[in-house]
PDB file of N, CA and C in Angstrom:
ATOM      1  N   UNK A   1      -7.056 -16.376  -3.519  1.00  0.00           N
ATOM      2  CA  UNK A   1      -8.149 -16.235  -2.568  1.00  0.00           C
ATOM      3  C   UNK A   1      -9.368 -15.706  -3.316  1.00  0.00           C
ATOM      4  N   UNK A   2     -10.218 -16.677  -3.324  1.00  0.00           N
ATOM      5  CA  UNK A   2     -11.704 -15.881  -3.957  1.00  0.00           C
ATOM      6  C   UNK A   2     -12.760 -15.017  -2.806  1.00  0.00           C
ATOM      7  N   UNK A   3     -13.145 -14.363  -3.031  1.00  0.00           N
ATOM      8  CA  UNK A   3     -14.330 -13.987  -2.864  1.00  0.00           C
ATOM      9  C   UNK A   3     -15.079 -14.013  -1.151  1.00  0.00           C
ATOM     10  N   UNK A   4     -15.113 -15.653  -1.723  1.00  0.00           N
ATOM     11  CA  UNK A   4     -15.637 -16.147  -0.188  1.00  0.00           C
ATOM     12  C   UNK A   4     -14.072 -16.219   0.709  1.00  0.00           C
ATOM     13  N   UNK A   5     -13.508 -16.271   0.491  1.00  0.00           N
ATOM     14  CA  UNK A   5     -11.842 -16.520   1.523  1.00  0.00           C
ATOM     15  C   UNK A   5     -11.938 -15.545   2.072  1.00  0.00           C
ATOM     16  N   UNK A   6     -11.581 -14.236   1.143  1.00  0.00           N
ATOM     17  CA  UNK A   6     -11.331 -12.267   1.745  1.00  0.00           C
ATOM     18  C   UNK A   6     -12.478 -12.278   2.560  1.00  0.00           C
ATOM     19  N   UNK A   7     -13.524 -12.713   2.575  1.00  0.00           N
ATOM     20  CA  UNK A   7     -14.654 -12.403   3.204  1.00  0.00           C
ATOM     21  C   UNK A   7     -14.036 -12.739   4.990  1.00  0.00           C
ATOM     22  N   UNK A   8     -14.326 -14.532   4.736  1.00  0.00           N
ATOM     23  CA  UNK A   8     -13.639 -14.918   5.944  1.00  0.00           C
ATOM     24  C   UNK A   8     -12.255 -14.260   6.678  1.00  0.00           C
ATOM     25  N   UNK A   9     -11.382 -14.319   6.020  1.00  0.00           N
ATOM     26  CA  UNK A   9     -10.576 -13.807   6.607  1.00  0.00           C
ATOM     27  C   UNK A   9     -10.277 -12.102   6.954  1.00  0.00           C
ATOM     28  N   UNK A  10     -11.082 -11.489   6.756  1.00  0.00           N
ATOM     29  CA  UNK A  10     -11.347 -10.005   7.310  1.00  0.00           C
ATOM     30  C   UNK A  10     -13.052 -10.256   8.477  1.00  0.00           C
ATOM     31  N   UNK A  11     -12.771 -11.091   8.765  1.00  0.00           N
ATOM     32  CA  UNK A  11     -13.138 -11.386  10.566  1.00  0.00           C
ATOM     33  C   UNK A  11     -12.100 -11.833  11.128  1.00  0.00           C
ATOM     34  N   UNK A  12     -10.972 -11.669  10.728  1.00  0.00           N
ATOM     35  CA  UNK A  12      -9.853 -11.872  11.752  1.00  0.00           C
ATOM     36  C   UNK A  12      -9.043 -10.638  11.860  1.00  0.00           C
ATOM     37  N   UNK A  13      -8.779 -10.599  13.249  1.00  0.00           N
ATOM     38  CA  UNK A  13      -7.430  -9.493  13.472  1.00  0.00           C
ATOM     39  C   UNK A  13      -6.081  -9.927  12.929  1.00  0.00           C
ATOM     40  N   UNK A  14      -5.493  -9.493  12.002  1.00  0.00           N
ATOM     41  CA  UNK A  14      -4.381  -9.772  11.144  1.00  0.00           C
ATOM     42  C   UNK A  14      -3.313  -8.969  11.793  1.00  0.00           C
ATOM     43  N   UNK A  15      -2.301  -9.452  12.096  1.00  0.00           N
ATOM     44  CA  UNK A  15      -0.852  -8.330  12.721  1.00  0.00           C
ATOM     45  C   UNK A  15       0.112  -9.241  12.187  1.00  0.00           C
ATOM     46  N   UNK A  16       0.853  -8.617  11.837  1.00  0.00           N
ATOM     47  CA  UNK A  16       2.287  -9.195  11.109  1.00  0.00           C
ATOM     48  C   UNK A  16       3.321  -8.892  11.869  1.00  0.00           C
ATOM     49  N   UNK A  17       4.150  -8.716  12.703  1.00  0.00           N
ATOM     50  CA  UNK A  17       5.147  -7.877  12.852  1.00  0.00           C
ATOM     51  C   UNK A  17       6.200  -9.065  13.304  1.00  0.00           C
ATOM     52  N   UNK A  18       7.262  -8.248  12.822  1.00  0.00           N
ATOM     53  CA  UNK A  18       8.929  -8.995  13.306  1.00  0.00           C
ATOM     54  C   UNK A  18      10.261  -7.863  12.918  1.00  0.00           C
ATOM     55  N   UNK A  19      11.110  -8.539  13.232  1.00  0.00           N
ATOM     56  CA  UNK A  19      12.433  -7.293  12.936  1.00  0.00           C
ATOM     57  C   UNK A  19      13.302  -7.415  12.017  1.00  0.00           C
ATOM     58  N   UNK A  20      13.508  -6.359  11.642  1.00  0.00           N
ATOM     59  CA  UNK A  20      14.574  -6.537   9.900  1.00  0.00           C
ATOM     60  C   UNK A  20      15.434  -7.148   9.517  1.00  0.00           C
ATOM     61  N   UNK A  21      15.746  -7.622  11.031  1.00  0.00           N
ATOM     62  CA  UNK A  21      16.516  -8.773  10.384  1.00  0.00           C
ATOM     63  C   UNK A  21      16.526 -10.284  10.612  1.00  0.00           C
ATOM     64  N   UNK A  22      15.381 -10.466  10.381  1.00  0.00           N
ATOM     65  CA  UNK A  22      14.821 -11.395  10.881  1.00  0.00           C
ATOM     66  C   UNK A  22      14.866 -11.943   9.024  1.00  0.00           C
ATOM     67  N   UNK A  23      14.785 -13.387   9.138  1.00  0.00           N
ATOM     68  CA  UNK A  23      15.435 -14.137   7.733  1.00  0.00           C
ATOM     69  C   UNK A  23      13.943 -14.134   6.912  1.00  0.00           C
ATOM     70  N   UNK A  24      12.754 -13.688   7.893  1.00  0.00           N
ATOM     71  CA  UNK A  24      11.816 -13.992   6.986  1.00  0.00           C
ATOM     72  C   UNK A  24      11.002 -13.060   6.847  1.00  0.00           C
ATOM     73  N   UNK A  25      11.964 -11.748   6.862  1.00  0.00           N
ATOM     74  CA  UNK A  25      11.105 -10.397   6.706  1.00  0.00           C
ATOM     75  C   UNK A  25      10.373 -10.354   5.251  1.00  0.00           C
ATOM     76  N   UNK A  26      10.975 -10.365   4.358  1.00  0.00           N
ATOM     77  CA  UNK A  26      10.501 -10.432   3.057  1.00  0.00           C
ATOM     78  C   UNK A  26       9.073 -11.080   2.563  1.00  0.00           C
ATOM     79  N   UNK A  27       9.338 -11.994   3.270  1.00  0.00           N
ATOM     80  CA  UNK A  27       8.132 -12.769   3.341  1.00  0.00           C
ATOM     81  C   UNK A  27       6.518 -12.271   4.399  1.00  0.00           C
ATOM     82  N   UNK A  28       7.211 -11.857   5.630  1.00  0.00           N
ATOM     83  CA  UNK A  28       6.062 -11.143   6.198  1.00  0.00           C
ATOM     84  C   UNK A  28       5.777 -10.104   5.657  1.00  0.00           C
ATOM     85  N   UNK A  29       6.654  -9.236   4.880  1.00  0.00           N
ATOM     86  CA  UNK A  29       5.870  -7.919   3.933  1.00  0.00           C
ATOM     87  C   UNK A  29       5.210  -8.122   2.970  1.00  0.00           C
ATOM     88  N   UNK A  30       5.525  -9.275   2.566  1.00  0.00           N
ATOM     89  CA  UNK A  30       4.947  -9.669   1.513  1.00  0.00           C
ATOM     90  C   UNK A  30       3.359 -10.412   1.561  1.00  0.00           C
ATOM     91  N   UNK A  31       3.078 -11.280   2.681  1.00  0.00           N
ATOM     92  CA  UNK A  31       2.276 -11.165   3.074  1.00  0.00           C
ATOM     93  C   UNK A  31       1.487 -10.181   3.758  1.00  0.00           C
ATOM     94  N   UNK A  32       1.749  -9.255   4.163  1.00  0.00           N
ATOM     95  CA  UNK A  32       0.665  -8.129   5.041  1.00  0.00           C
ATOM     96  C   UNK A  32       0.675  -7.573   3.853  1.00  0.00           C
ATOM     97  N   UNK A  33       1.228  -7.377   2.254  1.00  0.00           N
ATOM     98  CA  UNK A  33       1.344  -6.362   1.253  1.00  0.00           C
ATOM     99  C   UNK A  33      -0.042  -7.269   0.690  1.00  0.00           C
ATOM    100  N   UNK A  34      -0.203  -8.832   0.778  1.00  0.00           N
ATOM    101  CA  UNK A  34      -1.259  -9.910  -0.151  1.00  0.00           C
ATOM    102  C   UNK A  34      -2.370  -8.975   0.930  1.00  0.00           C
ATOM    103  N   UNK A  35      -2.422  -9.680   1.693  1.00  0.00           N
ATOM    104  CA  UNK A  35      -3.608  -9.035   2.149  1.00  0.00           C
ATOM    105  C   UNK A  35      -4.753  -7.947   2.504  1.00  0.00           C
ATOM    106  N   UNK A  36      -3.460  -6.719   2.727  1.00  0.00           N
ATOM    107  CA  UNK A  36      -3.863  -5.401   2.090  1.00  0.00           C
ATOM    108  C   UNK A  36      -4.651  -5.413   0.403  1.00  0.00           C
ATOM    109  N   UNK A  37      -3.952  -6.004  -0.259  1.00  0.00           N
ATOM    110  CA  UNK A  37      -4.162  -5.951  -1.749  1.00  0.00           C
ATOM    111  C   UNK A  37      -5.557  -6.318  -1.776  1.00  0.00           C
ATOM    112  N   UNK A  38      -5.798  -7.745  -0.954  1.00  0.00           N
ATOM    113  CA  UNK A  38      -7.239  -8.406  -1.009  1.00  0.00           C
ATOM    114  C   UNK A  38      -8.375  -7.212  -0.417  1.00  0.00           C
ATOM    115  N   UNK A  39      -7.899  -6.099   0.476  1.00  0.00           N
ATOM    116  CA  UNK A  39      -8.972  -5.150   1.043  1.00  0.00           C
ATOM    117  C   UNK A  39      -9.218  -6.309   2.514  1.00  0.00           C
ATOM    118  N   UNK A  40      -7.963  -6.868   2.858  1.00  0.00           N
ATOM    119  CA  UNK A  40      -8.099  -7.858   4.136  1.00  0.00           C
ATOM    120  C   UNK A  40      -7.694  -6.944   5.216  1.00  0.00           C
ATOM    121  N   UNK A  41      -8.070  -6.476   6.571  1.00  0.00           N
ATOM    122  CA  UNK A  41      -7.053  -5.466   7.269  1.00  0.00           C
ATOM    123  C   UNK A  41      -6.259  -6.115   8.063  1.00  0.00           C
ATOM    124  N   UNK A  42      -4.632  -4.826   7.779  1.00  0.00           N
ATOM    125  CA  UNK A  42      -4.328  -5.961   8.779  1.00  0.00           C
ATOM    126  C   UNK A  42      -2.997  -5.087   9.135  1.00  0.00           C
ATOM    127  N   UNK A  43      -2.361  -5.084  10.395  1.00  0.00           N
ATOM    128  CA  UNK A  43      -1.668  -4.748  11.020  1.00  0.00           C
ATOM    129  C   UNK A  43      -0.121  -4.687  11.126  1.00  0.00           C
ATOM    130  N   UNK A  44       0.573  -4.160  10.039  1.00  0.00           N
ATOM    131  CA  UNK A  44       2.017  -5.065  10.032  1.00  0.00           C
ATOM    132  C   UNK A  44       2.767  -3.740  10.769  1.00  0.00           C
ATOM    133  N   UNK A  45       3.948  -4.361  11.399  1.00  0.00           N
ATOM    134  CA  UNK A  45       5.013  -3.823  12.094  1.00  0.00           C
ATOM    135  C   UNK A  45       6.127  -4.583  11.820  1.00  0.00           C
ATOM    136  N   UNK A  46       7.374  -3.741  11.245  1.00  0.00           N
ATOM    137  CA  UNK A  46       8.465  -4.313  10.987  1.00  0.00           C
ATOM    138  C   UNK A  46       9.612  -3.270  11.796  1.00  0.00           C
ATOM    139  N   UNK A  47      10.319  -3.949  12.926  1.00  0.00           N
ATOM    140  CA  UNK A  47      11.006  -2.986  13.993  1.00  0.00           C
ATOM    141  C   UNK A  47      12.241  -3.068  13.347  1.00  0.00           C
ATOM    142  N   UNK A  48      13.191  -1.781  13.158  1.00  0.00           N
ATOM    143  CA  UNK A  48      14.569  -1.869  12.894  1.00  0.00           C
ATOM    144  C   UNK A  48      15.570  -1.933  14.031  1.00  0.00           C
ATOM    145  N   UNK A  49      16.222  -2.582  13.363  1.00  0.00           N
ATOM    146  CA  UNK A  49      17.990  -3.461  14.122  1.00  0.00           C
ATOM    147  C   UNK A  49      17.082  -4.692  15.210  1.00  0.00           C
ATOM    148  N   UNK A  50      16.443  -5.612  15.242  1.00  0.00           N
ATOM    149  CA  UNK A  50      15.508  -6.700  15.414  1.00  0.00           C
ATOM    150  C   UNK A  50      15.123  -7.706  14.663  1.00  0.00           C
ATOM    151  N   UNK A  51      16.148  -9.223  15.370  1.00  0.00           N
ATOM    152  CA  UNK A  51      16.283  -9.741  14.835  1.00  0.00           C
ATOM    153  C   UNK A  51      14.359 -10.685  15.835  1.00  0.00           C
ATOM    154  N   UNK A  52      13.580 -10.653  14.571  1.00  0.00           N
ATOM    155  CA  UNK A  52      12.357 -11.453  15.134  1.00  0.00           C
ATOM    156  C   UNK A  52      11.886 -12.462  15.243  1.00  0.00           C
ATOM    157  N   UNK A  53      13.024 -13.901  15.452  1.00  0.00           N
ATOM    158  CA  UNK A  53      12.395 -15.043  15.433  1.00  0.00           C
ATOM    159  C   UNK A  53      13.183 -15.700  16.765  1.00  0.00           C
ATOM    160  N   UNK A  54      12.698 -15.021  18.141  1.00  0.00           N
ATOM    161  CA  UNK A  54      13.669 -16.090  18.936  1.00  0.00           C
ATOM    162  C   UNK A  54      12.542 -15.686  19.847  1.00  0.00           C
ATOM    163  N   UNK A  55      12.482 -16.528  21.441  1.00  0.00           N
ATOM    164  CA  UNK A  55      11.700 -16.506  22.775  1.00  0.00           C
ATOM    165  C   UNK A  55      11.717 -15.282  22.995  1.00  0.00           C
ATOM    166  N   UNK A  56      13.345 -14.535  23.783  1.00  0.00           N
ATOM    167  CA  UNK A  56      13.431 -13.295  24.410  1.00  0.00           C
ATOM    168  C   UNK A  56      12.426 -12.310  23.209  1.00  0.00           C
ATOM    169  N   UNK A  57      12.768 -12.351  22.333  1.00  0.00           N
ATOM    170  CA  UNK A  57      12.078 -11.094  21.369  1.00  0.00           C
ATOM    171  C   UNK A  57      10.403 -11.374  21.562  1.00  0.00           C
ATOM    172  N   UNK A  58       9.819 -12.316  21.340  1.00  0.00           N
ATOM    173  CA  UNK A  58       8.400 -12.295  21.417  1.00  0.00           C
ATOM    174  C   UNK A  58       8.247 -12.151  22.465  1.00  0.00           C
ATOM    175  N   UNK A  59       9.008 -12.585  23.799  1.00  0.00           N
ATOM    176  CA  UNK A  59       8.382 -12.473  25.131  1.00  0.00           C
ATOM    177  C   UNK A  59       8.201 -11.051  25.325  1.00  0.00           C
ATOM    178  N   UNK A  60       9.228 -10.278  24.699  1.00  0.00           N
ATOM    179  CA  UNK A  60       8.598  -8.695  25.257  1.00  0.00           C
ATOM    180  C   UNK A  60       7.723  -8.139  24.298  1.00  0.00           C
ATOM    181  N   UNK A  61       8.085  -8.523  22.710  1.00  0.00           N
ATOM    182  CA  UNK A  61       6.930  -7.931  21.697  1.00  0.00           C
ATOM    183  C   UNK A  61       5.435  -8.591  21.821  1.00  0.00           C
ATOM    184  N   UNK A  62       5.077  -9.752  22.329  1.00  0.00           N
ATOM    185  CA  UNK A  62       3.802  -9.967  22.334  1.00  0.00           C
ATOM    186  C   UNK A  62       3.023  -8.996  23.393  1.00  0.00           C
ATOM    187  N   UNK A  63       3.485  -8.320  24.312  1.00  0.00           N
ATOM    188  CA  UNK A  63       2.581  -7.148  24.895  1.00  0.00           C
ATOM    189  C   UNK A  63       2.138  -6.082  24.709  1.00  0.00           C
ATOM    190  N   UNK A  64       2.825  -6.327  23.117  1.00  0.00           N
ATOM    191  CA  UNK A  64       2.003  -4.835  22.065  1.00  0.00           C
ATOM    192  C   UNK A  64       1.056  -5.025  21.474  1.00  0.00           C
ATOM    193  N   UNK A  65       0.436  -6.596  21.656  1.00  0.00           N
ATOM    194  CA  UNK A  65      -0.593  -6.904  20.557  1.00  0.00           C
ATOM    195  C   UNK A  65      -1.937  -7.582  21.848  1.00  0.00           C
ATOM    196  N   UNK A  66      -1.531  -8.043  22.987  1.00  0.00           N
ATOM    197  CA  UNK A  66      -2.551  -8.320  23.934  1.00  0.00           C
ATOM    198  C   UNK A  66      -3.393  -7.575  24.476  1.00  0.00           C
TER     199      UNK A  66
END
């Protein structure tokens, strides 16, 4: 990401969040860790014993971020 990218993308609200055991945690830390790095802000939440990639789970976690 150059320059002009970090720019753009710190006009966005950035939130990461999912649950530990979710298959692609690694990867969302790893991303909210890139973007921090860039000075991008951004919001990560990683919930323990939560598995974060199914309907029921977002249907109740998306009312922490609306």
């Amino acid at each position: 990401m150059d320059a002009e990218w970090c720019a753009r993308l710190r006009q966005v609200e950035w939130i990461v969040a999912t649950g530990e055991l979710d298959s692609l945690i690694r990867e969302n830390r790893d991303f909210a860790g890139l973007l921090g790095s860039k000075g991008i802000p951004c919001h990560a939440e990683f919930w323990p014993g939560v598995f974060g990639h199914d309907w029921p789970f977002w249907n109740e976690a998306i009312r922490r971020f609306i």
